[in-house]
N, C-alpha and C. Protein backbone atom coordinates (compact mmCIF):
# COMPACT_ATOMS: atom_id res chain seq x y z
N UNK A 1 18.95 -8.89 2.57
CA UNK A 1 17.66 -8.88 3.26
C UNK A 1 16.52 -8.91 2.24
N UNK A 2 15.29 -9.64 2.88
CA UNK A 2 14.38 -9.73 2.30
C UNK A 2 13.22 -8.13 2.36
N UNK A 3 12.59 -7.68 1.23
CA UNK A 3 11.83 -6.48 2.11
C UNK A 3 10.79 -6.33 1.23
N UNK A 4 9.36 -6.14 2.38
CA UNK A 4 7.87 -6.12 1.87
C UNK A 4 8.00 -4.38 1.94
N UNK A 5 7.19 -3.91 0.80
CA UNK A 5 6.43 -2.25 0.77
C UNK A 5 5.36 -3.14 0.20
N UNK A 6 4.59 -2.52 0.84
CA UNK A 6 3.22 -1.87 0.34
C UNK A 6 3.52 -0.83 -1.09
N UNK A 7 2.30 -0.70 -1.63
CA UNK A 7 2.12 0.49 -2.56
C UNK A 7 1.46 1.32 -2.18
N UNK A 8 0.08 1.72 -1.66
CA UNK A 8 -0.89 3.22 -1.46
C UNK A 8 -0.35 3.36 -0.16
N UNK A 9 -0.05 4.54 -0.07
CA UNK A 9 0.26 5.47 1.26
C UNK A 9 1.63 4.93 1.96
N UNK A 10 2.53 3.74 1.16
CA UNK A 10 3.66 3.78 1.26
C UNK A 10 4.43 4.46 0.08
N UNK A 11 4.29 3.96 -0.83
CA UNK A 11 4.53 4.53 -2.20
C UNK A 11 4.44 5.62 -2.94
N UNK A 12 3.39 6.21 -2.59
CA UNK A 12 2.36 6.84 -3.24
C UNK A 12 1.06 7.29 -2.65
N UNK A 13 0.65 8.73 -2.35
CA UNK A 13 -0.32 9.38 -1.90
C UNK A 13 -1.48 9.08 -2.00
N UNK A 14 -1.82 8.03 -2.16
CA UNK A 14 -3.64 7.78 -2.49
C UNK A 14 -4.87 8.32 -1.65
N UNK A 15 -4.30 8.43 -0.14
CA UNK A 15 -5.53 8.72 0.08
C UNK A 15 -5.74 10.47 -0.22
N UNK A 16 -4.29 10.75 0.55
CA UNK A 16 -4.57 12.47 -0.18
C UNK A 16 -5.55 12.84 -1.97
N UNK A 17 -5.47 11.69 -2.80
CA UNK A 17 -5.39 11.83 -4.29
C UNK A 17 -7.08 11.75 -3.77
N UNK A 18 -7.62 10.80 -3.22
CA UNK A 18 -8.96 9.98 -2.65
C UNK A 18 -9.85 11.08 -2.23
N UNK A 19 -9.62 11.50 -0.94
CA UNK A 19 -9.60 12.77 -0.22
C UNK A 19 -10.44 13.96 -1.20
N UNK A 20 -9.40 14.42 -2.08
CA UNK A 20 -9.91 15.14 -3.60
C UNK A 20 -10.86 14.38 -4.16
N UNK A 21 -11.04 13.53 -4.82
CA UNK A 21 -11.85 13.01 -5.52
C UNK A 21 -12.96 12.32 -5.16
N UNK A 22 -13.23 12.33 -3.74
CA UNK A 22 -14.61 12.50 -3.38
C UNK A 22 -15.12 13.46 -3.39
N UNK A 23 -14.31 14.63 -3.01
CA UNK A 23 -14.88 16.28 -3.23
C UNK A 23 -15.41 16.23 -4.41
N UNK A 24 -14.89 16.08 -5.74
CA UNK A 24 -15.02 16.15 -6.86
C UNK A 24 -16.29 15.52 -7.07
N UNK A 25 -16.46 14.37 -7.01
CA UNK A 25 -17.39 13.38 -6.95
C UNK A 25 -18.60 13.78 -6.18
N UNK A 26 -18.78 13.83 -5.28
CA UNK A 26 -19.80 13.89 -4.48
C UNK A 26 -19.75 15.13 -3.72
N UNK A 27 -18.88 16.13 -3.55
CA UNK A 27 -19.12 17.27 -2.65
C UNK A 27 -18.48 17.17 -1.31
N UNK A 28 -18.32 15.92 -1.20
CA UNK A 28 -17.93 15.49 0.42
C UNK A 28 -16.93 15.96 0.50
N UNK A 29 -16.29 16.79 1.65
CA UNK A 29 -15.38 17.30 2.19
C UNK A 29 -14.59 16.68 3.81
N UNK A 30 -13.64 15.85 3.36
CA UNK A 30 -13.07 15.22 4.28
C UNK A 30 -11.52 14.99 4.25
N UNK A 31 -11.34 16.48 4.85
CA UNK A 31 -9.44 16.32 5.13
C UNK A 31 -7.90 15.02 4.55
N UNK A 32 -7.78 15.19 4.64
CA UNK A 32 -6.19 13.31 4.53
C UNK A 32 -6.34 13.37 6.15
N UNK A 33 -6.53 14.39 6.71
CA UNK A 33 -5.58 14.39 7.94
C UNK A 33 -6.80 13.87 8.89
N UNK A 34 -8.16 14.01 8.67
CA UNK A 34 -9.42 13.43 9.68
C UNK A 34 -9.79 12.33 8.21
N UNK A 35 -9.23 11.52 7.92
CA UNK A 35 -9.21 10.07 7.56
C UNK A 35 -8.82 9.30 8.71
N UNK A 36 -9.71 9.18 9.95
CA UNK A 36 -9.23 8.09 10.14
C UNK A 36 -9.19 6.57 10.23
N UNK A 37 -10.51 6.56 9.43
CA UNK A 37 -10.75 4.74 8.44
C UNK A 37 -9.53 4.55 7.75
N UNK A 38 -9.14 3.21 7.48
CA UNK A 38 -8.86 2.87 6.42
C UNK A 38 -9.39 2.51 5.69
N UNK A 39 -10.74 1.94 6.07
CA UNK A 39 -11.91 1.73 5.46
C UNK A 39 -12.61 3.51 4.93
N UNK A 40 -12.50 3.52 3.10
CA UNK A 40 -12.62 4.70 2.57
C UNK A 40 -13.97 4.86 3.09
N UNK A 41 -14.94 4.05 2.88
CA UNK A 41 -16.66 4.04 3.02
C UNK A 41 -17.06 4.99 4.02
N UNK A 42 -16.08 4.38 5.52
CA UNK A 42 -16.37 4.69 6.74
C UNK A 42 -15.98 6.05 6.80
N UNK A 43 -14.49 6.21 6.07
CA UNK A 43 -13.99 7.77 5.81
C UNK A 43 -15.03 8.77 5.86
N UNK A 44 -15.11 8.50 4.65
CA UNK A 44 -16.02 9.65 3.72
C UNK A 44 -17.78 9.36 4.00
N UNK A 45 -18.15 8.59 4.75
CA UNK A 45 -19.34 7.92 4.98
C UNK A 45 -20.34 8.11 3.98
N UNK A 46 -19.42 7.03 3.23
CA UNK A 46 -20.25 7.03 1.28
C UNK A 46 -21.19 5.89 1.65
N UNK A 47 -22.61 6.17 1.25
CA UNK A 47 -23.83 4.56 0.79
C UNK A 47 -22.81 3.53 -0.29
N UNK A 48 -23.50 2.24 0.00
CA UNK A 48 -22.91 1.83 -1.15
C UNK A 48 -22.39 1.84 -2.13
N UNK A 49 -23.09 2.48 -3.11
CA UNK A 49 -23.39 2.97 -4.43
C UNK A 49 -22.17 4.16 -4.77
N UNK A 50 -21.99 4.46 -3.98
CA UNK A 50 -20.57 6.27 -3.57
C UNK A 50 -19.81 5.08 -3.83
N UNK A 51 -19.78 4.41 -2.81
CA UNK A 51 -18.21 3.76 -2.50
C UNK A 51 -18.24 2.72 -3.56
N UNK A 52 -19.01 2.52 -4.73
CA UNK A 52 -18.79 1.57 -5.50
C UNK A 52 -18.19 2.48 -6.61
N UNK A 53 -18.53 3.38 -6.66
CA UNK A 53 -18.28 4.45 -7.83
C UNK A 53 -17.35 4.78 -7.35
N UNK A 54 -16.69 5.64 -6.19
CA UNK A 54 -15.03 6.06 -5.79
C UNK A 54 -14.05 4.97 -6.21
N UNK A 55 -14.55 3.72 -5.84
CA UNK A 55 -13.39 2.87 -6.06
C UNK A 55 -13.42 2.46 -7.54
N UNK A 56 -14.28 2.28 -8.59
CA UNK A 56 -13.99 2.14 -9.91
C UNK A 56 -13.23 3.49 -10.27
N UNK A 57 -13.59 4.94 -9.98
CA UNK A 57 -12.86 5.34 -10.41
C UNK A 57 -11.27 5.63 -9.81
N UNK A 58 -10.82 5.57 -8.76
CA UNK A 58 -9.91 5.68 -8.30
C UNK A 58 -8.76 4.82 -8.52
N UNK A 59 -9.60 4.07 -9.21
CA UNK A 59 -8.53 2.39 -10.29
C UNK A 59 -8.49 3.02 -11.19
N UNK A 60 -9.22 3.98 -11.94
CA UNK A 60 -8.51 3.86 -13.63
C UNK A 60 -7.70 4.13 -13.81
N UNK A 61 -6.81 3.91 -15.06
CA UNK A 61 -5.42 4.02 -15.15
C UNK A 61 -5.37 5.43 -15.33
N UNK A 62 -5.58 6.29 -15.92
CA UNK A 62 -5.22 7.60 -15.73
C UNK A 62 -5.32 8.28 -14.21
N UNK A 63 -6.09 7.89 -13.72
CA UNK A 63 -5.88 8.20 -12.30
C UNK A 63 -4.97 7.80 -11.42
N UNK A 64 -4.84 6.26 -11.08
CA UNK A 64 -3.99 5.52 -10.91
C UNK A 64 -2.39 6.13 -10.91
N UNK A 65 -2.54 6.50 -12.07
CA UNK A 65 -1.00 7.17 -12.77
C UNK A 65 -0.98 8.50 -12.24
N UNK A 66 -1.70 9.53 -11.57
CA UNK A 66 -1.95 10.78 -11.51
C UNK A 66 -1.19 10.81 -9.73
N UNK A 67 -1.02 9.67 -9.25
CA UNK A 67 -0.62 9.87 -7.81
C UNK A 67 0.73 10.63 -7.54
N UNK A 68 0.62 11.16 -6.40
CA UNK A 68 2.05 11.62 -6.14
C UNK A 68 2.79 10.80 -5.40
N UNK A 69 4.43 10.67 -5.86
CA UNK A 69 5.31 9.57 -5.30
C UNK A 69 4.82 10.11 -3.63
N UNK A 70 5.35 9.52 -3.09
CA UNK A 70 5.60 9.71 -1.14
C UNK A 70 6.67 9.89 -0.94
N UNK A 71 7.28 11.08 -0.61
CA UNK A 71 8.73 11.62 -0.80
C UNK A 71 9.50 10.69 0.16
N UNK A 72 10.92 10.73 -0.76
CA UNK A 72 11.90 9.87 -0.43
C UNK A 72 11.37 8.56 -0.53
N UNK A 73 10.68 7.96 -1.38
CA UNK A 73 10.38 6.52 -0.54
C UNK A 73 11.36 5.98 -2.14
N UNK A 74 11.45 6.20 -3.33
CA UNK A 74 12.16 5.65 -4.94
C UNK A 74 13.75 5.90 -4.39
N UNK A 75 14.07 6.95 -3.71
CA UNK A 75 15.70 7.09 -3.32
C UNK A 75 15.77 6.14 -2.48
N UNK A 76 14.97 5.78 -1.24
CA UNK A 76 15.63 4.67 -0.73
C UNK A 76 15.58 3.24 -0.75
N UNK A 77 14.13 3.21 -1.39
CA UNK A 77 14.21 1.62 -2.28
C UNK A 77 15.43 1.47 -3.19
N UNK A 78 15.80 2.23 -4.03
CA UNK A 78 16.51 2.24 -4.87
C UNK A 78 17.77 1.95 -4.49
N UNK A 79 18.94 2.81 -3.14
CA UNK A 79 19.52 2.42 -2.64
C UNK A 79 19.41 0.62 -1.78
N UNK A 80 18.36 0.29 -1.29
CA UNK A 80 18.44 -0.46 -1.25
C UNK A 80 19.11 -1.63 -2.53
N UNK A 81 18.48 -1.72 -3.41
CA UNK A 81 18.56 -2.36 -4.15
C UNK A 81 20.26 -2.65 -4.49
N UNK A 82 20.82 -1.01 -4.93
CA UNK A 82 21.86 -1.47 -4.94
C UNK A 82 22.89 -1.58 -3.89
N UNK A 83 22.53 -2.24 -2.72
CA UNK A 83 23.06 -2.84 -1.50
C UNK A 83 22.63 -4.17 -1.60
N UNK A 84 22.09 -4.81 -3.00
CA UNK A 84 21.69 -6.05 -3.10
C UNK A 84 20.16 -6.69 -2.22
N UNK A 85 19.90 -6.08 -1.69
CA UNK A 85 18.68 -6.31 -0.79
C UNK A 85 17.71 -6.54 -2.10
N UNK A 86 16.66 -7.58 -1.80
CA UNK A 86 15.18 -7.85 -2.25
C UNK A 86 13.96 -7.34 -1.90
N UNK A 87 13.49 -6.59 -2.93
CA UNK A 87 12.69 -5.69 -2.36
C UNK A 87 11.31 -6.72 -3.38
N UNK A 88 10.51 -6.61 -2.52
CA UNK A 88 8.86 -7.32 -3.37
C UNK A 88 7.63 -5.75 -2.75
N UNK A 89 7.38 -5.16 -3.78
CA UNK A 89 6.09 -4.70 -3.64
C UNK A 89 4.77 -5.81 -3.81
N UNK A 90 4.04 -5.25 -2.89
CA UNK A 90 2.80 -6.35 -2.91
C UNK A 90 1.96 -5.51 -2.33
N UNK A 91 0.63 -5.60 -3.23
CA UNK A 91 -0.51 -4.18 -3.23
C UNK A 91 -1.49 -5.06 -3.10
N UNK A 92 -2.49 -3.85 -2.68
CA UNK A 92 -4.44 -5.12 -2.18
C UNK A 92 -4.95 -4.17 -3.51
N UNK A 93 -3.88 -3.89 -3.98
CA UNK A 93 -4.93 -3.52 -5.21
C UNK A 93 -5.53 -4.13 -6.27
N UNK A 94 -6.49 -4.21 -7.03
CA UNK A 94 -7.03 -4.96 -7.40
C UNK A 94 -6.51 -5.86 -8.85
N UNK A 95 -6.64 -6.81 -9.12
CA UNK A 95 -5.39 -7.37 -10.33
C UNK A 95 -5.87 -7.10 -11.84
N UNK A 96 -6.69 -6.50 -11.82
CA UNK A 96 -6.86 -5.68 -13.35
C UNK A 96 -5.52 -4.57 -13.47
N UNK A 97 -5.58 -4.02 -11.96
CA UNK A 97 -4.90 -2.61 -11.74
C UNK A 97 -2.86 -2.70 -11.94
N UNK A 98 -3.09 -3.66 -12.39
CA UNK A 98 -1.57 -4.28 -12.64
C UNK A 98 -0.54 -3.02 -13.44
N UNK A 99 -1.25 -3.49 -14.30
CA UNK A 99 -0.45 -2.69 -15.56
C UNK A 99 -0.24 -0.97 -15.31
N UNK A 100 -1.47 -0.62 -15.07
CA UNK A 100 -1.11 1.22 -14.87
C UNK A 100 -0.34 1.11 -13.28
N UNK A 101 -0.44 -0.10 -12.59
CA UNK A 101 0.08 0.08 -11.52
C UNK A 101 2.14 -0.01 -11.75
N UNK A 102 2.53 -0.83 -12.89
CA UNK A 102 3.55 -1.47 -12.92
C UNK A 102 4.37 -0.21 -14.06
N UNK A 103 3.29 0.64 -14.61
CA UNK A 103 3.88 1.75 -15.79
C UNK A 103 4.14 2.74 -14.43
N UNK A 104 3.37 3.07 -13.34
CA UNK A 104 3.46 4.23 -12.31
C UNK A 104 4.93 4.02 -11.96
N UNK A 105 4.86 2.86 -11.17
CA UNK A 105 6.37 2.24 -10.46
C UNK A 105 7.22 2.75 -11.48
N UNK A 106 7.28 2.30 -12.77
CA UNK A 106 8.50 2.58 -14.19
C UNK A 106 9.22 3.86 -14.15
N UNK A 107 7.82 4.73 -13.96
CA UNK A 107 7.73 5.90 -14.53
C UNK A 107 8.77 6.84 -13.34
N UNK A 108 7.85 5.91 -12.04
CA UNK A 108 8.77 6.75 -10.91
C UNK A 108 9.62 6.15 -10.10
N UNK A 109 10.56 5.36 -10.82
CA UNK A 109 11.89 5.41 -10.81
C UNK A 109 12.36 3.87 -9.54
N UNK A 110 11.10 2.93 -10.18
CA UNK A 110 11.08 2.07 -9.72
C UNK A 110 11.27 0.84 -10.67
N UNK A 111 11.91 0.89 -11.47
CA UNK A 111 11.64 -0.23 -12.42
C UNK A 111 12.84 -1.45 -12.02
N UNK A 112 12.13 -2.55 -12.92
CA UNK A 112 12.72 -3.51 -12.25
C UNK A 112 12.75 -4.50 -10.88
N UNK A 113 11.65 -3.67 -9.77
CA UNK A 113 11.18 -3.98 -8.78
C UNK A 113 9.93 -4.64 -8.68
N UNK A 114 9.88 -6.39 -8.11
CA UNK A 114 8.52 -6.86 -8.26
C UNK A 114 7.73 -6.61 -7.79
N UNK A 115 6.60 -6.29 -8.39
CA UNK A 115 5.13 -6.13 -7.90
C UNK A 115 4.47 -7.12 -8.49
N UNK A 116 3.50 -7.58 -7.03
CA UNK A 116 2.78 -8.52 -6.79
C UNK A 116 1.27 -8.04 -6.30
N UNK A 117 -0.01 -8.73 -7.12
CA UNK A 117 -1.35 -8.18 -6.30
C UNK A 117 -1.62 -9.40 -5.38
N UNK A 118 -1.60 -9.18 -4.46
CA UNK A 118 -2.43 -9.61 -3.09
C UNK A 118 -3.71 -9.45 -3.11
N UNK A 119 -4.47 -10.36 -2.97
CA UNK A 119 -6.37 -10.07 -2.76
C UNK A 119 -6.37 -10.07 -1.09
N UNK A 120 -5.41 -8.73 -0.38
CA UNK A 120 -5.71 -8.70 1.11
C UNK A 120 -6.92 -8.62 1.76
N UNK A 121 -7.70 -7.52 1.12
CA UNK A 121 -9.08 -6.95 1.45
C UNK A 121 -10.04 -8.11 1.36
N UNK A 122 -10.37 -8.58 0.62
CA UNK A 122 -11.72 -9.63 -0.12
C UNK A 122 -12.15 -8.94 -1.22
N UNK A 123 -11.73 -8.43 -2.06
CA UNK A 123 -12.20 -7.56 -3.40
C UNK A 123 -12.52 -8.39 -4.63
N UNK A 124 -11.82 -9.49 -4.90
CA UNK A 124 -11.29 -9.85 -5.96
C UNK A 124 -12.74 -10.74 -6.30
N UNK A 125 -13.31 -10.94 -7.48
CA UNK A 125 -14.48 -11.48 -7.78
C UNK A 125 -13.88 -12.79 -8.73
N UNK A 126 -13.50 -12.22 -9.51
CA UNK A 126 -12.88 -13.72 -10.01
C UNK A 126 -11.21 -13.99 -9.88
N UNK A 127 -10.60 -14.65 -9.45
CA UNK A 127 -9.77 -15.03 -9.09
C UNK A 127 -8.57 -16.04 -10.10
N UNK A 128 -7.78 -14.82 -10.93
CA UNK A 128 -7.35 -14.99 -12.05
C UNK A 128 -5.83 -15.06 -11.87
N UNK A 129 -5.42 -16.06 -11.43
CA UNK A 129 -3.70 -15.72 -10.75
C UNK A 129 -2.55 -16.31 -12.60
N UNK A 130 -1.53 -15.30 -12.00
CA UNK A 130 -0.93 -14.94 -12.91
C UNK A 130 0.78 -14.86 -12.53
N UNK A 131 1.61 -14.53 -12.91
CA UNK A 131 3.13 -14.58 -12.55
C UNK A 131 3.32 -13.07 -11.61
N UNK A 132 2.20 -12.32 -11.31
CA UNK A 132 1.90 -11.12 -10.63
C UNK A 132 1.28 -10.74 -9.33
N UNK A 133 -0.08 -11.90 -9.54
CA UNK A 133 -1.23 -12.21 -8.46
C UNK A 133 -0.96 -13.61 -7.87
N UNK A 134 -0.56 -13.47 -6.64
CA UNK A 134 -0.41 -14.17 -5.55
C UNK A 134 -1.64 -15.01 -5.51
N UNK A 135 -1.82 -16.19 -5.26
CA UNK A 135 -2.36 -16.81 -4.16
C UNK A 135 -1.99 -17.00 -2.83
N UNK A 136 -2.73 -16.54 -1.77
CA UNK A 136 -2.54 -16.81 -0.43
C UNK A 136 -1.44 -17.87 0.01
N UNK A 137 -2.03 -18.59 0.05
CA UNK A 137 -1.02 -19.52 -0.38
C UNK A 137 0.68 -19.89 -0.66
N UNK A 138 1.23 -18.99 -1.81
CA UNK A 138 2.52 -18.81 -2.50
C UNK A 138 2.85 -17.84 -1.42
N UNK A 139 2.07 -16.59 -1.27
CA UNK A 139 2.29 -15.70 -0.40
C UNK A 139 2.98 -16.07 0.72
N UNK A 140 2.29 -16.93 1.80
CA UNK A 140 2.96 -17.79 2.83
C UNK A 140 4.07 -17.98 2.33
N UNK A 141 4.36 -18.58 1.91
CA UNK A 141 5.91 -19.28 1.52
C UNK A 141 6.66 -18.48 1.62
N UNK A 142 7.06 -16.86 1.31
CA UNK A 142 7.31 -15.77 1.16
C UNK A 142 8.02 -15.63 2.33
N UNK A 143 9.32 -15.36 2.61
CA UNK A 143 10.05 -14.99 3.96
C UNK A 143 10.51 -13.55 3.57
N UNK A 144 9.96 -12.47 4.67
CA UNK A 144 10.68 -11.50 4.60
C UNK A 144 11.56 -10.76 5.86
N UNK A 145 12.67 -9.73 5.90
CA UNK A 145 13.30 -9.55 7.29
C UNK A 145 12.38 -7.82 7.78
N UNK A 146 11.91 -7.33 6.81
CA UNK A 146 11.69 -6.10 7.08
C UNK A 146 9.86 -5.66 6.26
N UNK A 147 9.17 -5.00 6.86
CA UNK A 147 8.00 -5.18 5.77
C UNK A 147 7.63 -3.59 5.81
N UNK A 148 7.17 -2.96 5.08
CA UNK A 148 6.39 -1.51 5.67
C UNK A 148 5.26 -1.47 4.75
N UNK A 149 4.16 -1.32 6.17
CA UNK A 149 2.80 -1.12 5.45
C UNK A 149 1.99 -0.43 6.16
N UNK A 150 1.36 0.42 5.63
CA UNK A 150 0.22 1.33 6.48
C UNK A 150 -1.05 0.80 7.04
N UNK A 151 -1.32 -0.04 6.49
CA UNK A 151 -2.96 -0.50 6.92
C UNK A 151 -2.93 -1.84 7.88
N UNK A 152 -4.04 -1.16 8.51
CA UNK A 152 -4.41 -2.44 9.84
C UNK A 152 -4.61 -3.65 9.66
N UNK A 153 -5.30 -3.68 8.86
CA UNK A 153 -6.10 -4.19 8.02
C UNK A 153 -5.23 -5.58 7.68
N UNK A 154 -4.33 -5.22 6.98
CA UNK A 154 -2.98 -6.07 6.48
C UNK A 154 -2.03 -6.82 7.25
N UNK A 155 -1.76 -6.07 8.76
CA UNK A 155 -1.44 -6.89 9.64
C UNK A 155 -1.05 -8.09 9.90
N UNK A 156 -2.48 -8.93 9.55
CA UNK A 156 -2.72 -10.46 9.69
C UNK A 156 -2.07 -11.47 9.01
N UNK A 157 -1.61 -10.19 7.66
CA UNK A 157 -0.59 -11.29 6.94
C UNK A 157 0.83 -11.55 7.40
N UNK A 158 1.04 -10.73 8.45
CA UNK A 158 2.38 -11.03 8.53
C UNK A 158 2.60 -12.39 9.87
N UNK A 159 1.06 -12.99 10.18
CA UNK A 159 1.01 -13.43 11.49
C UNK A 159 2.00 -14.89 11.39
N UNK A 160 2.76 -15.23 10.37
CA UNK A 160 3.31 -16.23 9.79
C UNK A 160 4.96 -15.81 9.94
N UNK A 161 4.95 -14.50 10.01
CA UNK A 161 6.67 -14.34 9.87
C UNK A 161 6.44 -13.99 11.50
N UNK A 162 6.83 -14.69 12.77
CA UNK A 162 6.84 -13.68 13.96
C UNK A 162 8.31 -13.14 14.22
N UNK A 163 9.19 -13.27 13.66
CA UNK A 163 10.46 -12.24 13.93
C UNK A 163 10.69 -11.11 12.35
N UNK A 164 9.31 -11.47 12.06
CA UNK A 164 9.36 -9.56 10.50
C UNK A 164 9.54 -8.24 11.61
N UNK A 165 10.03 -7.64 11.18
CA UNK A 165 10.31 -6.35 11.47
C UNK A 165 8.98 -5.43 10.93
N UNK A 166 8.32 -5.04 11.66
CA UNK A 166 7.19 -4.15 10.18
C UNK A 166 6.98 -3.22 10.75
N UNK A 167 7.19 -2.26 10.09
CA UNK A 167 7.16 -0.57 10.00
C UNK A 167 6.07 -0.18 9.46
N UNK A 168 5.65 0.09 10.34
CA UNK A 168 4.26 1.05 10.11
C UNK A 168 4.60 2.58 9.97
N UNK A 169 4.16 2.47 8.36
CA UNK A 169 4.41 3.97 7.99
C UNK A 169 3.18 4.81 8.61
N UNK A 170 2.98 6.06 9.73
CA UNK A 170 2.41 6.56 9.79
C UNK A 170 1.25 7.52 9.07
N UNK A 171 -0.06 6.80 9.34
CA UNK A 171 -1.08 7.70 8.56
C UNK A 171 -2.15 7.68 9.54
N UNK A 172 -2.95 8.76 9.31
CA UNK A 172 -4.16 9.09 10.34
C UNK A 172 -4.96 7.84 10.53
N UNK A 173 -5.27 7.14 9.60
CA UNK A 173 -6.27 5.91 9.88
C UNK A 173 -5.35 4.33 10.78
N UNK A 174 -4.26 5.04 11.26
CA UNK A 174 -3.78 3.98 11.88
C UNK A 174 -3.10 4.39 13.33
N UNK A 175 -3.11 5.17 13.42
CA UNK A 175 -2.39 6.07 14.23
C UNK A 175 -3.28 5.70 15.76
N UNK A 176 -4.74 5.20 15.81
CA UNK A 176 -5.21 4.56 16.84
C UNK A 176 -5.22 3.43 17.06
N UNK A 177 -4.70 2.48 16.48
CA UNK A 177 -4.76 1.18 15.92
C UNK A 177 -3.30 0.73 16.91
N UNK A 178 -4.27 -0.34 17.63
CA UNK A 178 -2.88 -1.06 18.82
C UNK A 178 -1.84 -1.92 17.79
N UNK A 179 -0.88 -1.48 18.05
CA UNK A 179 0.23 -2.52 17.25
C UNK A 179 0.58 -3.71 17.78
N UNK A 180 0.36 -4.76 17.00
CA UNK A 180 0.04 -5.95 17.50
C UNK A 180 1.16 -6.71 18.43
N UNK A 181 2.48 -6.31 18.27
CA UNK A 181 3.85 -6.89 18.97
C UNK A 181 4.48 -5.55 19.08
N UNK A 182 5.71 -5.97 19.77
CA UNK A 182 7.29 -5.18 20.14
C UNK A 182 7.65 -5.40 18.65
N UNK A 183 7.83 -5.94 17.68
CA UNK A 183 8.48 -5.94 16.15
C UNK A 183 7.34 -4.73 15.27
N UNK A 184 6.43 -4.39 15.89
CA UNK A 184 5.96 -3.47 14.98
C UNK A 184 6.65 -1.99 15.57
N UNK A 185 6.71 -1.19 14.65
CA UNK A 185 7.03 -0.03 14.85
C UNK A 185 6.69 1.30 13.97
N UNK A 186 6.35 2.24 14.57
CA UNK A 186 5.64 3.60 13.74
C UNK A 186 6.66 4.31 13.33
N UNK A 187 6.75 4.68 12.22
CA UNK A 187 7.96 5.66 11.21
C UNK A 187 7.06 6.97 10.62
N UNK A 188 7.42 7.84 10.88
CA UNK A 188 7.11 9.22 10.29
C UNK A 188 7.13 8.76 8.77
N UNK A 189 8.10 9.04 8.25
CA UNK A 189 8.65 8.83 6.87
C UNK A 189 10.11 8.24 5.82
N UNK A 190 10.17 7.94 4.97
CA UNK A 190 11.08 7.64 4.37
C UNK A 190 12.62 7.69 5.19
N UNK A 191 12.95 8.50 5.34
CA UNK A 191 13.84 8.82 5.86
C UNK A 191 14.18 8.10 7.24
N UNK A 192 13.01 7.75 8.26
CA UNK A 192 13.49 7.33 9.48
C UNK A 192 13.42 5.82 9.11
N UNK A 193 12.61 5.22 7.93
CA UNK A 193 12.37 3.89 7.56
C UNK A 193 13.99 3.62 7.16
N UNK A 194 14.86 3.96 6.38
CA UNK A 194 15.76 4.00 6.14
C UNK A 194 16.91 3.95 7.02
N UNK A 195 17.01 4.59 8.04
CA UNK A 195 17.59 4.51 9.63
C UNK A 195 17.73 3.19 10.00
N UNK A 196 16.56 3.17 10.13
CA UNK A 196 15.98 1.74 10.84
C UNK A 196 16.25 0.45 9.84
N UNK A 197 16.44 0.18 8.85
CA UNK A 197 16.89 -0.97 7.89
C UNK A 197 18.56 -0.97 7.90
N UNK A 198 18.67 0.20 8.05
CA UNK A 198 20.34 0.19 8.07
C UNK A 198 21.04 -0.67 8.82
């Protein structure tokens, strides 16, 4: 089998990490659990200028690297893998963010697994593709049987595969969000994602 993860809030805790570091930043006090944007701006209802500054820093690589795995999610990729399955990570994170993104994966017990940046959001200012960064485009071509991703947002990419399986890993900013078919489906965590691929 073919299989899409996501990276933030499949992978890895970001918004919980986010959450903190607007406190830090600005004072703002806004739960993981009353996130329910996925849109951070709308979250934390940062001016411009906030939300230009959260997101430079929430890329740097020491930060970046500071996330906490998302329990169980490296044990069962991993098993996957050695059941021969293809696993492609593919992140809207931004393609500078490669490298501290590709040492995190290493570090936590993901190595060897491709990661790919996607410009899902509209972020990307110059548009520098590489053996890493997708074009839209290549992306299409891309067949997968199983996908898991948290954001709404992201959805649209799968409007090309209509028999993907996609697991929506449960998080507050999606949790109101109509699921677009019968092939989407909501998973607590690691563990029931795993069930369900079996």
């Amino acid at each position: 089998m073919d299989i899409y993860v996501d990276f933030d809030d499949c992978l890895c805790e970001t918004a919980k990490a986010f959450s903190t570091l607007v406190y830090d930043m600005f004072q703002i006090d806004v739960p993981y659990e009353d996130m329910y944007y996925f849109n951070l701006q709308k979250s934390f209802q940062l001016d411009d200028e906030q939300y230009t500054q959260l997101l430079e820093k929430g890329h740097e690589p020491d930060v970046l690297l500071s996330y906490e795995e998302t329990p169980g999610a490296s044990d069962v990729i991993n098993e996957w893998v050695r059941k021969g399955h293809q696993v492609s990570i593919i992140t809207g994170r931004p393609f500078n963010s490669f490298e501290p993104s590709r040492l995190w994966l290493d570090k936590h017990g993901f190595g060897g697994i491709k990661l790919y940046c996607l410009d899902k959001y509209g972020r990307e200012q110059r548009m520098q593709y590489s053996d890493f960064s997708l074009k839209l485009e290549d992306y299409l071509q891309m067949k997968f049987d199983y996908a898991i991703e948290d954001s709404p947002s992201a959805f649209r990419f799968f409007d090309h595969l209509p028999d993907l399986n996609v697991l929506v890993f449960d998080r507050p900013w999606n949790r109101a969000a109509e699921l677009p078919g019968a092939n989407f489906r909501r998973c607590i965590d690691w563990e029931e994602i795993s069930k369900i691929v079996q």
